[in-house]
Protein backbone atom coordinates (compact mmCIF):
# COMPACT_ATOMS: atom_id res chain seq x y z
CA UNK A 1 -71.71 74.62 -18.66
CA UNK A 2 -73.09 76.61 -16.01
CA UNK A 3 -71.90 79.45 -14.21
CA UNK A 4 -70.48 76.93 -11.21
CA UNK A 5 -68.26 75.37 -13.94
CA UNK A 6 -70.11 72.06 -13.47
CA UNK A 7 -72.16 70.24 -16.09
CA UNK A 8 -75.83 69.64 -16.05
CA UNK A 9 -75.19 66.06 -15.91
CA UNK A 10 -72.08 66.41 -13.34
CA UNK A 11 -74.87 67.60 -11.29
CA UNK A 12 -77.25 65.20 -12.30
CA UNK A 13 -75.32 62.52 -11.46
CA UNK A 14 -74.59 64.44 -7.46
CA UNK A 15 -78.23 64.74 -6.81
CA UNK A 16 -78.46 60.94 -8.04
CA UNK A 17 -75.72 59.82 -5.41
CA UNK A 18 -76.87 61.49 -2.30
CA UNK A 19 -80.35 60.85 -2.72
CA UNK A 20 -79.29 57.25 -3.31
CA UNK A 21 -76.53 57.12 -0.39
CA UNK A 22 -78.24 59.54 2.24
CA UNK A 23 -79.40 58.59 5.17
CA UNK A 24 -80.60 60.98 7.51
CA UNK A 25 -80.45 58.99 10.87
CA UNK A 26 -77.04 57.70 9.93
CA UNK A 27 -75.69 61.31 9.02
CA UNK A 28 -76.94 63.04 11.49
CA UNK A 29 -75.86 61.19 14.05
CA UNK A 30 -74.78 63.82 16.63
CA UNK A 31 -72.96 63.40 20.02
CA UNK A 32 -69.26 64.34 18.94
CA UNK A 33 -69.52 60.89 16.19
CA UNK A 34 -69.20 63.84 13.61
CA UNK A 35 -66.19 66.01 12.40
CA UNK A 36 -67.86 69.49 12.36
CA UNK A 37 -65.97 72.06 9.77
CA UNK A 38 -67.38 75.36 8.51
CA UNK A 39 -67.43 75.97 5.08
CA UNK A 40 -65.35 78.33 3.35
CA UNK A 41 -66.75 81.07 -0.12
CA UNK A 42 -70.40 80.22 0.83
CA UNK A 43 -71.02 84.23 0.59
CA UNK A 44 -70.41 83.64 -3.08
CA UNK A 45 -73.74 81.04 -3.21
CA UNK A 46 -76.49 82.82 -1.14
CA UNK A 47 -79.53 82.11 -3.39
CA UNK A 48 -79.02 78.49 -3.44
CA UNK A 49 -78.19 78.71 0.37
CA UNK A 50 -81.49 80.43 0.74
CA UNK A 51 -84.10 78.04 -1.71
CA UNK A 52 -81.99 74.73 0.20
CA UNK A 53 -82.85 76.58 3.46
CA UNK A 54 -86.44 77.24 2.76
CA UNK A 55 -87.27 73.58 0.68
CA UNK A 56 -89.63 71.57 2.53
CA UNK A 57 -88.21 68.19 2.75
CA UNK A 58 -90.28 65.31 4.05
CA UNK A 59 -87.62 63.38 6.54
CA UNK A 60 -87.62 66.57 8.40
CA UNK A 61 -89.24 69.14 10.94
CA UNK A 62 -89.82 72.34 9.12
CA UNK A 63 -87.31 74.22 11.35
CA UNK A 64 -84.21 71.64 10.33
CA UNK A 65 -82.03 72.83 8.11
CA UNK A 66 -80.03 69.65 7.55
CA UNK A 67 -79.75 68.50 3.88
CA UNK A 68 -77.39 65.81 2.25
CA UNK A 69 -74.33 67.31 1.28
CA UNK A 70 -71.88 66.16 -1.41
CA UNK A 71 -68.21 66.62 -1.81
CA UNK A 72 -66.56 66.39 -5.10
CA UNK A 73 -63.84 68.04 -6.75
CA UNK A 74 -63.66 71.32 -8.62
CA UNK A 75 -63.40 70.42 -12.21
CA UNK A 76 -61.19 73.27 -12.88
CA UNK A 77 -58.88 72.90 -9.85
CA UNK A 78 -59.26 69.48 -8.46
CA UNK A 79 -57.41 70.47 -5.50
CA UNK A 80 -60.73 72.35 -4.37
CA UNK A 81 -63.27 70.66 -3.07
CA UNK A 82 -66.78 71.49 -3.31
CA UNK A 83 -69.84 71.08 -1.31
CA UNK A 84 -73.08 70.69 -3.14
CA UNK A 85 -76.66 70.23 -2.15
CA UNK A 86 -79.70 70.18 -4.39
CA UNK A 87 -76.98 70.24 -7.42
CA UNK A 88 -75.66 73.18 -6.80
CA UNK A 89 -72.53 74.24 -4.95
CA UNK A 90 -72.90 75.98 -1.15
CA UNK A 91 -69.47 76.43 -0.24
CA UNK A 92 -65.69 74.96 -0.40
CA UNK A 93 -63.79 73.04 2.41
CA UNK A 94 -60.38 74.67 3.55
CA UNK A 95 -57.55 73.10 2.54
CA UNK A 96 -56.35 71.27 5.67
CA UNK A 97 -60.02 69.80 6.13
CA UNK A 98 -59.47 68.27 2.31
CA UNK A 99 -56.27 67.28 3.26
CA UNK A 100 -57.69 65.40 5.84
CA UNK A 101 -60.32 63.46 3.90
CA UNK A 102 -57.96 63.14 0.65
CA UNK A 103 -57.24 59.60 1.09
CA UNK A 104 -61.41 58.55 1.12
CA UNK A 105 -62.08 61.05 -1.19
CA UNK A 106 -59.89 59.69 -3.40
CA UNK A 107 -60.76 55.65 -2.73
CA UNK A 108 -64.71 56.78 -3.45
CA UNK A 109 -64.00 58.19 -6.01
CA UNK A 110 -61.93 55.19 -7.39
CA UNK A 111 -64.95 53.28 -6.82
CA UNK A 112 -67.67 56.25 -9.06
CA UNK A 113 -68.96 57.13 -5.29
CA UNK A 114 -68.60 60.48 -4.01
CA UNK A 115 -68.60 61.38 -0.18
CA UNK A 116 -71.79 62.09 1.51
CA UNK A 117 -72.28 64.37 4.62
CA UNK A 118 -74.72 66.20 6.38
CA UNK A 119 -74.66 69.76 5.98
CA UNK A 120 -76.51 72.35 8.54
CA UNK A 121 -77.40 75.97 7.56
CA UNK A 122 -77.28 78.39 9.65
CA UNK A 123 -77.94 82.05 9.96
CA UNK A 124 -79.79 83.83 6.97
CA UNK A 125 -82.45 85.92 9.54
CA UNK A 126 -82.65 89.47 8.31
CA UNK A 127 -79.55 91.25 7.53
CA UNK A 128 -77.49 88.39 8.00
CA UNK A 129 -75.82 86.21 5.35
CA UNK A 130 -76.45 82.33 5.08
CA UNK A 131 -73.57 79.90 6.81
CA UNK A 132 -72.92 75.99 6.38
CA UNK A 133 -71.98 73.57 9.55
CA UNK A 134 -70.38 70.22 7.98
CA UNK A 135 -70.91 67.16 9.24
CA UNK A 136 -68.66 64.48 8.12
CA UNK A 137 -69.37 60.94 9.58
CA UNK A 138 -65.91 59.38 10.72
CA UNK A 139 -64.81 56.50 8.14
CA UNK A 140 -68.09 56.43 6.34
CA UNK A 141 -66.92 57.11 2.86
CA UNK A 142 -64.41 53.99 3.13
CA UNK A 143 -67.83 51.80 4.20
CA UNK A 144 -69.33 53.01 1.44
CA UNK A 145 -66.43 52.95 -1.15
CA UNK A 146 -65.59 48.70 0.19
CA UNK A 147 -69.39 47.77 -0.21
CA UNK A 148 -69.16 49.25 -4.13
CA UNK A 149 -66.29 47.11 -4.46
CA UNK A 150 -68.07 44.00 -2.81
CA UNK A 151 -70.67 44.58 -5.38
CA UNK A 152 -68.33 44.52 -8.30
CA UNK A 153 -66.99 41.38 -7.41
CA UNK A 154 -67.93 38.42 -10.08
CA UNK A 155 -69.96 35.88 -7.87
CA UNK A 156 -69.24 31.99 -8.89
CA UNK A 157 -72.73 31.65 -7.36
CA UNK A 158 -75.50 29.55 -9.58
């Protein structure tokens, strides 16, 4: 177990589902579509904020800091939940914006599927501390949790 209380292959499995479920032009999708939240605790998780910050990734302009973001629950308080990019954990959501999302959090998660954002770093020039921006897409964790259970479905197709 590492020092974020989750296992190597808890995180294994959240770098599998956003890099299978991301979609940058869907997430980022901009023009008030998007619940914005700021995350909560993310001065605990400033080196992983910084080496997600700096990582080249190839869907975007050097100067974008947007990265797939995944929400699951803390495995020692599953009232928490987590945000994690790259495996590792940035930052918390407050309560009420949990609240808010408990009912798709919980039907993804009914279906193995956790929820995907977009999450936005900000800050981190000299002297100042690294920041997360949230964006959650409006409904698209129940999309994604009703076409798992389409899938699942026996076909009587021959």
């Amino acid at each position: 177990m590492n020092s974020n209380r989750f296992s190597d292959e808890e995180l294994n499995d959240a770098r599998m589902a956003y890099l299978t479920n991301y979609n940058y032009r869907t997430m980022n999708c901009g023009r008030g579509s998007a619940e914005m939240v700021t995350l909560v605790g993310t001065s605990k998780f400033q080196d992983p904020l910084s080496k997600a910050a700096a990582e080249p990734r190839p869907w975007r302009h050097e100067a974008d800091r947007h990265l797939p973001a995944l929400l699951v629950r803390d495995p020692a308080e599953p009232a928490i939940i987590a945000v994690l990019t790259d495996g590792n954990i940035i930052g918390y959501l407050t309560q009420e914006v949990a609240d808010s999302h408990r009912e798709q959090l919980d039907e993804l998660e009914r279906n193995g599927q956790h929820l995907v954002c977009s999450a936005l770093i900000v800050g981190g020039s000299t002297g100042k501390k690294f920041g997360v921006r949230l964006q959650i897409k409006p409904e698209i964790g129940k999309r994604w949790a009703a076409g798992a259970k389409l899938l699942s479905k026996p076909t009587t197709d021959c």
